[in-house]
Protein backbone atom coordinates (compact mmCIF):
# COMPACT_ATOMS: atom_id res chain seq x y z
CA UNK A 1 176.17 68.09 27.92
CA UNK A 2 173.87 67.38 31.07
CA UNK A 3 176.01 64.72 32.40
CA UNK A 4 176.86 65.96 35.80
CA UNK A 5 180.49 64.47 35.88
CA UNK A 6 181.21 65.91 32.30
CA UNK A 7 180.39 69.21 33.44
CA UNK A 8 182.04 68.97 36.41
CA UNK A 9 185.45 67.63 34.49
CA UNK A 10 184.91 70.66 32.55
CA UNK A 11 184.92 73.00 35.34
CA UNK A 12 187.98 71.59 37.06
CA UNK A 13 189.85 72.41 33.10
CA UNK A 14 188.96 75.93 33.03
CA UNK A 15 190.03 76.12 37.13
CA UNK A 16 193.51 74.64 35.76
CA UNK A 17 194.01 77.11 33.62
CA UNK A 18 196.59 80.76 34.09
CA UNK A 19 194.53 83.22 35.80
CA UNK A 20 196.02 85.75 32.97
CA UNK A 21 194.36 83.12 30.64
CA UNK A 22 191.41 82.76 32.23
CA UNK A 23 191.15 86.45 32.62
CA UNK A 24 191.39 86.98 28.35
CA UNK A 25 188.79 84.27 28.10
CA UNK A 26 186.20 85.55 30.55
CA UNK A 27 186.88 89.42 29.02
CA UNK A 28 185.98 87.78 25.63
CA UNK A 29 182.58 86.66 26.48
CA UNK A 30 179.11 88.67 26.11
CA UNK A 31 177.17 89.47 30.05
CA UNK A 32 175.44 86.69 29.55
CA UNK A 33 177.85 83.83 29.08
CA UNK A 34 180.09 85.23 31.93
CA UNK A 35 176.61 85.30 34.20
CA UNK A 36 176.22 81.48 33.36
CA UNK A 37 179.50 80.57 33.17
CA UNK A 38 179.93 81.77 37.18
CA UNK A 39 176.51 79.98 37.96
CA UNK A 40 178.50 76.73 37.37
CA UNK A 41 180.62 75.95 40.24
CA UNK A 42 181.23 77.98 43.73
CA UNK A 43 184.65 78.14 42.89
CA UNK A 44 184.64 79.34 39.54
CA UNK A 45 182.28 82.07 40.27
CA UNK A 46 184.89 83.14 43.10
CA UNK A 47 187.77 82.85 40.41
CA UNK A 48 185.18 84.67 37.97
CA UNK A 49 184.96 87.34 40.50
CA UNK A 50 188.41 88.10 41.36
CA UNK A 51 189.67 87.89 37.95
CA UNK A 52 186.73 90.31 36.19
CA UNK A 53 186.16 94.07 36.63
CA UNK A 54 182.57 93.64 36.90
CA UNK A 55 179.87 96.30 38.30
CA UNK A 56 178.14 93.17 40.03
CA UNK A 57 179.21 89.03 40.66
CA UNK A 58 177.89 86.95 37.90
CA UNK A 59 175.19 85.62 39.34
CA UNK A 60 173.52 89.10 40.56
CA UNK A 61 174.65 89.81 36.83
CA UNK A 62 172.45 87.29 35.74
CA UNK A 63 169.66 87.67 37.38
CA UNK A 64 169.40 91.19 36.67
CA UNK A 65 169.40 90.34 32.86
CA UNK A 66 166.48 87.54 33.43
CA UNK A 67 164.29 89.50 35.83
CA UNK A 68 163.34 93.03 36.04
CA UNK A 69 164.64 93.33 39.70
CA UNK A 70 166.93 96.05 37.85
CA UNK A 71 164.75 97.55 35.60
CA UNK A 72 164.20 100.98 35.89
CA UNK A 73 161.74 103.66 34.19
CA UNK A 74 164.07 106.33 32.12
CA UNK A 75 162.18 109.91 31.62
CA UNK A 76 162.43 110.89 27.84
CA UNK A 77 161.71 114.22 26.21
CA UNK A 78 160.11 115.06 22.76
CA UNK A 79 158.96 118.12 21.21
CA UNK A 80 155.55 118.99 21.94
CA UNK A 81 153.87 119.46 19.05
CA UNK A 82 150.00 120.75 18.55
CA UNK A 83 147.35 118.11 18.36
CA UNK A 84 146.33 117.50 14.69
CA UNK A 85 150.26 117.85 13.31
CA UNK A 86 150.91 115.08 10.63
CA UNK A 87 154.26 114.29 11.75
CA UNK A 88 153.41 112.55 14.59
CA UNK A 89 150.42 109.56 15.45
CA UNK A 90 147.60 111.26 17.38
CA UNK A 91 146.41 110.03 20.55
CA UNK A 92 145.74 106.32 20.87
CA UNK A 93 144.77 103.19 22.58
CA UNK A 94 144.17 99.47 22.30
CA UNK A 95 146.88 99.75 19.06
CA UNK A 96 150.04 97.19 19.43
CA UNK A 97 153.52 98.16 19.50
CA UNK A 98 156.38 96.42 18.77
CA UNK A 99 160.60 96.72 18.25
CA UNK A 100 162.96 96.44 15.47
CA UNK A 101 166.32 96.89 14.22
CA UNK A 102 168.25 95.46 17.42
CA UNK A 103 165.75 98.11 19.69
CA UNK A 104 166.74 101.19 18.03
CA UNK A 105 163.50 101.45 16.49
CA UNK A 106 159.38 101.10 17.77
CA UNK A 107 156.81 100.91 15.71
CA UNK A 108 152.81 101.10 16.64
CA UNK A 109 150.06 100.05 14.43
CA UNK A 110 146.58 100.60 14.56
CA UNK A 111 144.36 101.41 17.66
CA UNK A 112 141.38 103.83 18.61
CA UNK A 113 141.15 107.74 18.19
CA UNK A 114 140.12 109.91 21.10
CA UNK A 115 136.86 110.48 18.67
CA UNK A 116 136.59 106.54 19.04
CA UNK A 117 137.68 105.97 15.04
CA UNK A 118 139.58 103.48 14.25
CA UNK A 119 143.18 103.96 12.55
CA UNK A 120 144.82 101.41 10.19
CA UNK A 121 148.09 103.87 10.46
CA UNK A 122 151.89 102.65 11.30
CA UNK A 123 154.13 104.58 12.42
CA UNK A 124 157.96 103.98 13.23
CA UNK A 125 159.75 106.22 16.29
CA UNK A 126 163.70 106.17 16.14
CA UNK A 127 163.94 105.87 19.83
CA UNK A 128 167.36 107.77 19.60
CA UNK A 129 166.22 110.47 17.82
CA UNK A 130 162.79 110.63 19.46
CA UNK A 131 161.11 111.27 16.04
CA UNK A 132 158.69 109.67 14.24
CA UNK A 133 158.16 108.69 10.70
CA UNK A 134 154.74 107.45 9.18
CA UNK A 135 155.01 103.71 7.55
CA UNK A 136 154.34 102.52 4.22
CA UNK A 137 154.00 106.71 3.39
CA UNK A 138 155.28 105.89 -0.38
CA UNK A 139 153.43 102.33 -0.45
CA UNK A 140 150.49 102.58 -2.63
CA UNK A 141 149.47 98.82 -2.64
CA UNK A 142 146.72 97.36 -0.50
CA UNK A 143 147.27 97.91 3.42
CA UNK A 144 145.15 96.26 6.52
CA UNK A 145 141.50 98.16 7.09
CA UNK A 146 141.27 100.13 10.58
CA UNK A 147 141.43 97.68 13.37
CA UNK A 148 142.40 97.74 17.21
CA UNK A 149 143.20 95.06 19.88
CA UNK A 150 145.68 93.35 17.42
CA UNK A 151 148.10 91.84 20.07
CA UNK A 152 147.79 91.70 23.91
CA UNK A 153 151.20 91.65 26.00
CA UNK A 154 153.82 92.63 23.05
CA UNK A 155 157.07 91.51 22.45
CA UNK A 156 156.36 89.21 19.25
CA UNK A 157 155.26 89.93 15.92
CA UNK A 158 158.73 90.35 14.22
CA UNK A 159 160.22 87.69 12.07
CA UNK A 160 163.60 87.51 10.07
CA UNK A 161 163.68 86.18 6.72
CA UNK A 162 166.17 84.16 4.96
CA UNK A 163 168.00 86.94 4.15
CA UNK A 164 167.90 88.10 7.29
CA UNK A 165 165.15 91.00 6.55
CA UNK A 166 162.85 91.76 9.58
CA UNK A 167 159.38 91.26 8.99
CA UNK A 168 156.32 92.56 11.15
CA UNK A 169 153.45 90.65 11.02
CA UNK A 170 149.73 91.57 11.55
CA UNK A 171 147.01 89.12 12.75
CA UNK A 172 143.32 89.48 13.49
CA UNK A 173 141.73 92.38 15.79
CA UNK A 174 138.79 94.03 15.83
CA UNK A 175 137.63 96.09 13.18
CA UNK A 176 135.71 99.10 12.75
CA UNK A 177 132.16 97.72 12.27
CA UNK A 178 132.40 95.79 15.33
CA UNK A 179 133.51 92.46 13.06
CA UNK A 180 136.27 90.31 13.50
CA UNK A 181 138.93 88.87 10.84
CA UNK A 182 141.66 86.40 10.28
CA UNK A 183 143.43 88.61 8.15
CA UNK A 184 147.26 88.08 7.73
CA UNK A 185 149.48 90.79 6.80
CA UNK A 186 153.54 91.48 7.31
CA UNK A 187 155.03 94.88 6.67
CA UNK A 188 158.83 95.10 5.77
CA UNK A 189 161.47 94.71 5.20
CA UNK A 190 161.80 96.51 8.37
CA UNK A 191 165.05 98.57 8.87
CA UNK A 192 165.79 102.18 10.98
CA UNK A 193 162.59 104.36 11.38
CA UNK A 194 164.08 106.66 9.09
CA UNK A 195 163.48 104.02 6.26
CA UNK A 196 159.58 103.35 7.70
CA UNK A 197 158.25 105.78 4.33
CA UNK A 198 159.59 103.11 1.75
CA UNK A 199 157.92 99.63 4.38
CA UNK A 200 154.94 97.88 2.28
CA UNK A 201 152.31 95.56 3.32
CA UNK A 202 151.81 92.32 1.56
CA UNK A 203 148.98 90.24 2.39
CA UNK A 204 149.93 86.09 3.37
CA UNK A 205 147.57 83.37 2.46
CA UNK A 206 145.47 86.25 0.73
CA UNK A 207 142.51 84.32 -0.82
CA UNK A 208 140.32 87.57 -1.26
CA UNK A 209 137.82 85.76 1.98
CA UNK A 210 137.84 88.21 5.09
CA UNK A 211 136.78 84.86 7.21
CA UNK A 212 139.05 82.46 5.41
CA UNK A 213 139.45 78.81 6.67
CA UNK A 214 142.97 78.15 6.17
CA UNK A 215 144.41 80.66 8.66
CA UNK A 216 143.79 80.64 12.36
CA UNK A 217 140.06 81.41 14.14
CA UNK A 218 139.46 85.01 13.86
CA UNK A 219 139.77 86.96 17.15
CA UNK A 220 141.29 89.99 18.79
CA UNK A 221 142.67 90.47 22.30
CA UNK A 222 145.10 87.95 21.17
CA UNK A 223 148.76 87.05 21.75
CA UNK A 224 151.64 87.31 19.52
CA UNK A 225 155.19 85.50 20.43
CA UNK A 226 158.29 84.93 18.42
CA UNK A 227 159.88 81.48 18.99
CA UNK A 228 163.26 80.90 16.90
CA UNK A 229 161.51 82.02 13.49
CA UNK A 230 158.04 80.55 14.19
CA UNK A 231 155.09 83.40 15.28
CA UNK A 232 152.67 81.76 17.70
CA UNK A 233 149.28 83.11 17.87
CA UNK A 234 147.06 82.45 21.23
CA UNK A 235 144.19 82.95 23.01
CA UNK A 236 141.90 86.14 22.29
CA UNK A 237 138.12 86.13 21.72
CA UNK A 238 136.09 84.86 18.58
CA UNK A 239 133.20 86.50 17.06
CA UNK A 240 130.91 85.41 19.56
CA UNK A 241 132.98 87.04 22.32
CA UNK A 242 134.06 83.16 23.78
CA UNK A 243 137.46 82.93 24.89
């Protein structure tokens, strides 16, 4: 509720309680509950505070998990392998990368060759591992033509199901012959990068029409955000180059 005195009633409830109590509860929530819970009241952060082994008060707690005041850059090591060797992507840029499987897993799609080709590859890395795996290796249905610029600032592009199946999705870019498309496509069901050989593309809204009129404008340098199960698409450049 938002109602001031029915927040506050609440906070003067949980005060009332045994600290032993109040201890079990607070133990039993995730980071981020306890970091809200002490941004309350001043006095139930102090009782928060006392009562919880924490590395940090709530509220620095907090703010560390909404900001990247705490992030830091973590140095990881892979074998170096010779340029050319299949088991890895080559070297690439403008391609879009994005997470799965609670983190555990990235996956990068498309982009531009040092020898300026395009790629229409996917590939999956299991970040605990540090090894890569080549999507949609045993898929031998239709897949998205060579494209780059797909999604600006990443962190979207993965939707659940109702079965709870994560789904990438692919909009738009730029494609080899200097064209752009509204092209849909979702690869999936997603799982550990170890399972990326046996992902498939499907098209969505596939009416055999590169430019077709019932999915968004086509464009590249585009954005890609997850909200609750809805995948917004913004911004980017048309075929005439016009924001």
């Amino acid at each position: 509720s938002a109602d001031p005195d029915a927040l506050r009633r609440r906070c003067v409830m949980l005060l009332s309680l045994q600290p032993e109590l109040l201890a079990t509860i607070a133990a039993a929530l995730p980071t981020e509950a306890l970091g809200r819970l002490s941004c309350t009241c001043r006095a139930l952060k102090h009782a928060l505070d006392e009562l919880v082994p924490w590395p940090a008060p709530g509220r620095a707690m907090l703010r560390a998990l909404t900001t990247l005041d705490e992030a830091k850059w973590t140095t990881t090591h892979m074998e170096l392998r010779a340029r050319g060797t299949l088991d890895q992507p080559p070297a690439l840029s403008h391609y879009a990368s994005f997470s799965c499987a609670g983190g555990s897993t990235v996956i990068v799609f498309g982009g531009r060759t040092t020898n300026h080709h395009f790629s229409s590859d996917s590939w999956a890395l299991d970040v605990q591992n540090m090894k890569w795996y080549r999507s949609a290796s045993d898929f031998s249905g239709a897949a998205p033509s060579p494209r780059c610029f797909n999604a600006d600032s990443t962190g979207g592009g993965v939707l659940c199901d109702a079965l709870g199946q994560e789904w990438l999705v692919i909009f738009g870019g730029l494609c080899e012959p200097g064209y752009r498309d509204n092209e849909t496509w979702m690869l999936g069901p997603l799982g550990p990068a170890h399972t990326a050989p046996s992902w498939g593309w499907h098209p969505v809204q596939d009416d055999d029409l590169v430019q077709s009129p019932s999915r968004p404008t086509a464009r590249f340098h585009h954005t890609l955000t997850v909200v609750g199960q809805t995948l917004i698409v913004h911004g980017g450049h048309d075929r005439t180059l016009t924001p």
